[in-house]
Protein backbone atom coordinates (compact mmCIF):
# COMPACT_ATOMS: atom_id res chain seq x y z
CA UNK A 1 -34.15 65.85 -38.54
CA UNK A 2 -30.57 64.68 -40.02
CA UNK A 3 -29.13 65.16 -36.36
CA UNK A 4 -31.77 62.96 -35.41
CA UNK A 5 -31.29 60.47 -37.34
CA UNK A 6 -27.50 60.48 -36.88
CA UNK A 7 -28.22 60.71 -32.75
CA UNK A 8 -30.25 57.54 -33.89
CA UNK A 9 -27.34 56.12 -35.80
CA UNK A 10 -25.19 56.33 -33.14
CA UNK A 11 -27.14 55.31 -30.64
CA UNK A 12 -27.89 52.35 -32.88
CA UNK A 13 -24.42 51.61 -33.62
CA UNK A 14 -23.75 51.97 -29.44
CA UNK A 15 -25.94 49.63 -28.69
CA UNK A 16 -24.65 47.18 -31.35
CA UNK A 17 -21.50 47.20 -29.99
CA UNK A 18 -22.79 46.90 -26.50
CA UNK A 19 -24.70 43.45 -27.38
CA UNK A 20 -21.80 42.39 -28.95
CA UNK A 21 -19.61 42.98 -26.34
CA UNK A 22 -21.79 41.27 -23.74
CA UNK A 23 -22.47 38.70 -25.96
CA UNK A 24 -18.42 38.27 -26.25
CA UNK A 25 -18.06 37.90 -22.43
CA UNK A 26 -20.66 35.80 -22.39
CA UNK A 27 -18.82 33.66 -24.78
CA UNK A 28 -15.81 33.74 -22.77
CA UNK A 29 -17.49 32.94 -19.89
CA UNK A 30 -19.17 29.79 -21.06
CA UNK A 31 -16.16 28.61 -22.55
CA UNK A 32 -14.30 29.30 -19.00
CA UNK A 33 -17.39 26.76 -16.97
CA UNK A 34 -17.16 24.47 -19.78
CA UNK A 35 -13.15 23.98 -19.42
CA UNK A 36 -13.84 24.23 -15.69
CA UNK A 37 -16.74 21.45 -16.08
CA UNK A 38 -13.86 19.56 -18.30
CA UNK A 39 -11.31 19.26 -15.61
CA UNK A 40 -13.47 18.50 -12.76
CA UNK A 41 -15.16 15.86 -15.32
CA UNK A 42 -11.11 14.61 -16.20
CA UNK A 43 -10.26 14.95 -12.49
CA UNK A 44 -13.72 12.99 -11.43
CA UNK A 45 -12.38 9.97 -13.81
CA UNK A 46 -8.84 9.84 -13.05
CA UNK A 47 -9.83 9.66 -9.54
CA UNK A 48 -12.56 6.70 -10.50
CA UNK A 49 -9.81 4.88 -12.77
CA UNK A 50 -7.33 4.69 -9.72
CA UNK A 51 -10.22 3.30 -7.55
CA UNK A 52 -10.72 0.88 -10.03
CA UNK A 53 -7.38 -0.08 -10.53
CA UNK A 54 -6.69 -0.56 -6.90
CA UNK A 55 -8.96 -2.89 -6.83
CA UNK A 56 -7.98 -4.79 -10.04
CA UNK A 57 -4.70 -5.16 -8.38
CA UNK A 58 -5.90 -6.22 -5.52
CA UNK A 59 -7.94 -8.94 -7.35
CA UNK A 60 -4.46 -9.84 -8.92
CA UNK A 61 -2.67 -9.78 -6.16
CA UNK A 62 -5.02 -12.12 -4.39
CA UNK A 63 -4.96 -14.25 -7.39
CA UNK A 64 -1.41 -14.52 -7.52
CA UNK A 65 -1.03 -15.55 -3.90
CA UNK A 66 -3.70 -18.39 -4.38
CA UNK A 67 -1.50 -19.71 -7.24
CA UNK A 68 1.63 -19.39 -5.66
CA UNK A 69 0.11 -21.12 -2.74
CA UNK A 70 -1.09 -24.36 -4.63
CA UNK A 71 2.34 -24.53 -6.98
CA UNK A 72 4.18 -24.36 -3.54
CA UNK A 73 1.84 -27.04 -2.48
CA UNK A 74 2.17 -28.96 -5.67
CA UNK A 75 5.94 -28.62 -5.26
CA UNK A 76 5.86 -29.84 -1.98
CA UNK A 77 3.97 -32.92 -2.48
CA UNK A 78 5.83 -33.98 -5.61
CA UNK A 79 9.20 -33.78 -3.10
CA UNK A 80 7.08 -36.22 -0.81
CA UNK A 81 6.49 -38.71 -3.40
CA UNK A 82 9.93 -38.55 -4.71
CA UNK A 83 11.54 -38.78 -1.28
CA UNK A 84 8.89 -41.74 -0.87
CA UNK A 85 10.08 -43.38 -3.67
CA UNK A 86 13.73 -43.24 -3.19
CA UNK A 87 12.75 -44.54 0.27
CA UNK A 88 11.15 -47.09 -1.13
CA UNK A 89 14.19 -47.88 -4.11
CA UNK A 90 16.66 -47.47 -1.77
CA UNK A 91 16.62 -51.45 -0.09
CA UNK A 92 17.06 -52.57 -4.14
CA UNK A 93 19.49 -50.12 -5.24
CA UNK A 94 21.64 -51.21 -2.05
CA UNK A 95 21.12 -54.70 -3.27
CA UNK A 96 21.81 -54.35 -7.29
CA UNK A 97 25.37 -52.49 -5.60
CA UNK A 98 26.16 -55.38 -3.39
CA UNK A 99 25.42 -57.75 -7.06
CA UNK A 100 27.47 -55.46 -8.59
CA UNK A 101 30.26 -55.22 -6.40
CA UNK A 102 30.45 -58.86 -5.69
CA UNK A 103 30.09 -59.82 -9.27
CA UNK A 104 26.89 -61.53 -8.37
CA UNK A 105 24.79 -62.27 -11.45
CA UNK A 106 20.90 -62.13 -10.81
């Protein structure tokens, strides 16, 4: 009877360490997927980030060119309406020389 009980021991204790060991590479295994499952997830939005940030810059980009476009087209029309105006100064500034020059009082 004590050898059976000891046969029943170690058969006991066997098994013991057979769960636990199975329940260790089970462990490890679930912790292997879940990094796996992390990357992929990190991978998955990196890959959405640079999507969206193509498109932000694109956005900007297009933004940018608008604005540049209507300050060029600001800049150009304020040139008009200076040259204009000079244009239009020019027959009294001519004039106000010629008084000046003379020593015509007006």
């Amino acid at each position: 009877m004590a050898k059976q009980t000891m046969q029943a021991i170690s058969d006991a204790e066997r098994n013991a360490k057979d769960a636990v060991s199975q329940a260790k590479e089970q462990g490890e295994k679930l912790v292997a997927d879940a990094a796996a499952q992390g990357e992929q997830a990190v991978k998955a939005a990196v890959k959405e980030a640079r999507k969206k940030a193509e498109v932000l810059c694109g956005v900007a980009r297009a933004d940018a060119e608008k604005l540049s476009a209507g300050v060029r087209q600001e800049t150009l029309s304020q040139q008009e309406s200076l040259r204009r105006s000079a244009q239009e100064s020019r027959g009294r500034v001519v004039e106000e020389i010629r008084n000046i020059v003379l020593g015509k009082k007006t």
